[in-house]
C-alpha atoms as a PDB file:
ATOM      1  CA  UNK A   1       7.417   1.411   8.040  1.00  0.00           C
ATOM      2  CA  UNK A   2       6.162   0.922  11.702  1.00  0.00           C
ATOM      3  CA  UNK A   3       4.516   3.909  11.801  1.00  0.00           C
ATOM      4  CA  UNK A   4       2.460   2.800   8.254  1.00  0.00           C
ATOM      5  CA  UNK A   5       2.150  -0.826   9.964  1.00  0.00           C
ATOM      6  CA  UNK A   6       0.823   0.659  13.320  1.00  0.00           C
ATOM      7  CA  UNK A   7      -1.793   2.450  11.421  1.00  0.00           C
ATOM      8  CA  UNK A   8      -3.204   0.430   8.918  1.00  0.00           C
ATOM      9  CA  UNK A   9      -3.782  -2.320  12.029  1.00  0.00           C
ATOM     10  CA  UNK A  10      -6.189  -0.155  13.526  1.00  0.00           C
ATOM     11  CA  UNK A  11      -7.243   1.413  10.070  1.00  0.00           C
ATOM     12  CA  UNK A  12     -11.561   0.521   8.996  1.00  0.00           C
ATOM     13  CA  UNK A  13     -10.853   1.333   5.988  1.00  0.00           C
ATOM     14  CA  UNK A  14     -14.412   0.814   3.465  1.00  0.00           C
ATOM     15  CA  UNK A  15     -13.470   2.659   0.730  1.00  0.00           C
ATOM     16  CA  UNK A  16     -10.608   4.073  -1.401  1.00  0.00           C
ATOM     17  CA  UNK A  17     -11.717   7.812  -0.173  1.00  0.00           C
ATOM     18  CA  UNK A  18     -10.639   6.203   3.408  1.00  0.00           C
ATOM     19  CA  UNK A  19      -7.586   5.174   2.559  1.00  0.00           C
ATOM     20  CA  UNK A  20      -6.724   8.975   0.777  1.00  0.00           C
ATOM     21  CA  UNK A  21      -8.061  10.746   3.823  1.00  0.00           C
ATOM     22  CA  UNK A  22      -5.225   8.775   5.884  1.00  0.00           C
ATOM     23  CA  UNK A  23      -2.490   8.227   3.053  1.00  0.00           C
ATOM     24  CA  UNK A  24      -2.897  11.327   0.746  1.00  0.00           C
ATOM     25  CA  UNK A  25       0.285  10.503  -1.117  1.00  0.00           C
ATOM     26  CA  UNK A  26      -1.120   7.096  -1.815  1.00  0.00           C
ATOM     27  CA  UNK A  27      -1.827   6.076  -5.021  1.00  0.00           C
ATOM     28  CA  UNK A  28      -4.807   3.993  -5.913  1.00  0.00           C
ATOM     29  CA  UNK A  29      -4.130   1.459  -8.998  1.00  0.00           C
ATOM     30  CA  UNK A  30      -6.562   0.267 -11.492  1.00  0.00           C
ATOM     31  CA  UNK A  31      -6.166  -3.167 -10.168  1.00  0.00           C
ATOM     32  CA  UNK A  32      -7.608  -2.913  -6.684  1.00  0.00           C
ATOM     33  CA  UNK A  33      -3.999  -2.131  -5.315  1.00  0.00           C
ATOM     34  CA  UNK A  34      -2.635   0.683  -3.560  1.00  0.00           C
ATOM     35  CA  UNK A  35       0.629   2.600  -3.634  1.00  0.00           C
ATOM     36  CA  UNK A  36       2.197   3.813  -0.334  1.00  0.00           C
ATOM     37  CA  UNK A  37       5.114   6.033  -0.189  1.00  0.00           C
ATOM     38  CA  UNK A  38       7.119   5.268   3.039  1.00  0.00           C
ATOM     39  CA  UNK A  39       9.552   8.394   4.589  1.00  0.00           C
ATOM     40  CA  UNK A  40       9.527  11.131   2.524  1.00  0.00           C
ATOM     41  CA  UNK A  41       9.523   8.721  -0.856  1.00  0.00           C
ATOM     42  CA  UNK A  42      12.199   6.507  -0.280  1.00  0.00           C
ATOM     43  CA  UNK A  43      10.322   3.298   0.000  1.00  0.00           C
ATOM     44  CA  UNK A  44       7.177   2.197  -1.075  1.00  0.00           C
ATOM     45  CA  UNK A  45       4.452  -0.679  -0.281  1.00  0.00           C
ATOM     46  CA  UNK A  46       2.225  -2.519  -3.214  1.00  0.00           C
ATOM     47  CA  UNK A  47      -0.373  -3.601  -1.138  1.00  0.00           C
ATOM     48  CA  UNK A  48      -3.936  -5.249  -2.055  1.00  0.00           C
ATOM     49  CA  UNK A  49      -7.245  -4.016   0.555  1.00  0.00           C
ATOM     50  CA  UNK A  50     -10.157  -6.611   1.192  1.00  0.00           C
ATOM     51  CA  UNK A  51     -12.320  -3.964   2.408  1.00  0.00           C
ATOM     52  CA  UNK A  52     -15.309  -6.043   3.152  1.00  0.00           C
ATOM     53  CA  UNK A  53     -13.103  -8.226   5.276  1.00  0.00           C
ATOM     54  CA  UNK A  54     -10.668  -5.064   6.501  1.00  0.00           C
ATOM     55  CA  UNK A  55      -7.046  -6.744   5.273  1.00  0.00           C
ATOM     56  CA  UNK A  56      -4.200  -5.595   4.138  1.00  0.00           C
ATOM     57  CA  UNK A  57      -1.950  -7.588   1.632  1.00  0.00           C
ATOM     58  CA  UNK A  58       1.508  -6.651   1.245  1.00  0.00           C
ATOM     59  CA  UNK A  59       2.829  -7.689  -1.965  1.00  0.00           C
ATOM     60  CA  UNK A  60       5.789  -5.042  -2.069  1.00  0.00           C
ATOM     61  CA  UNK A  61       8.209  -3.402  -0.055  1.00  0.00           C
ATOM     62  CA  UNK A  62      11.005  -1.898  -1.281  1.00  0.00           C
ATOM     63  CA  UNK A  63      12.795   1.339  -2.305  1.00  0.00           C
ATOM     64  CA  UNK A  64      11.692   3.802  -4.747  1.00  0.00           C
ATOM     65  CA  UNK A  65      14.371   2.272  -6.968  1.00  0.00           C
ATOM     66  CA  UNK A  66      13.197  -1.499  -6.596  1.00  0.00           C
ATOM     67  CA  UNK A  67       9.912   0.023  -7.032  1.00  0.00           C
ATOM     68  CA  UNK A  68      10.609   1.231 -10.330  1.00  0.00           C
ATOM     69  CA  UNK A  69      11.655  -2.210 -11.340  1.00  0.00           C
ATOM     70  CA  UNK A  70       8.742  -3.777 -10.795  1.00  0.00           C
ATOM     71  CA  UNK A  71       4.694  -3.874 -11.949  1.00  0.00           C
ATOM     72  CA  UNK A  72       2.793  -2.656  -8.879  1.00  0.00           C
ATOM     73  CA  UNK A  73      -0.424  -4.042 -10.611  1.00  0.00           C
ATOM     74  CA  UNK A  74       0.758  -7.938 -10.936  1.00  0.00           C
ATOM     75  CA  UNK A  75       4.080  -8.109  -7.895  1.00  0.00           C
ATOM     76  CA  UNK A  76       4.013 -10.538  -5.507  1.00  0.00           C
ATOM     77  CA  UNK A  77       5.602 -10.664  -2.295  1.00  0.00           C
ATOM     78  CA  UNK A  78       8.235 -13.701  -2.267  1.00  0.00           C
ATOM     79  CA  UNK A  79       7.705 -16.237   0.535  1.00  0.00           C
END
């Protein structure tokens, strides 16, 4: 999950196509999120991209079995 954090702070990502070309497992929802698989599948992130503004809202993290628990296109992150 470093690795994905260290990235995505220097990412510029405009586009979904950017974020593919990086990520190529990702998975782009229908509601302006993105899916991330984390080591080989185990975890994933939910997060949300403001392109225009270039950040990156984590609303998930978890393990492919919390992940399955949940609605990628309406979770939340708990404070």
């Amino acid at each position: 999950m470093r690795a994905w954090a260290d990235e995505v702070r220097v990412a510029q990502w405009k586009q979904t196509a950017d974020v593919k070309a990086a990520f190529g497992n990702a998975s782009i929802l229908k509601t302006r999120r993105t899916v991330f698989n984390i080591k080989g599948n185990d975890y994933r992130i939910v997060a949300a991209i403001a392109y225009r503004m270039g950040v990156v809202f984590v609303k998930f993290v978890g393990t492919h079995e919390e992940y399955d628990r949940i609605d990628a296109n309406t979770v939340e992150l708990d404070p």
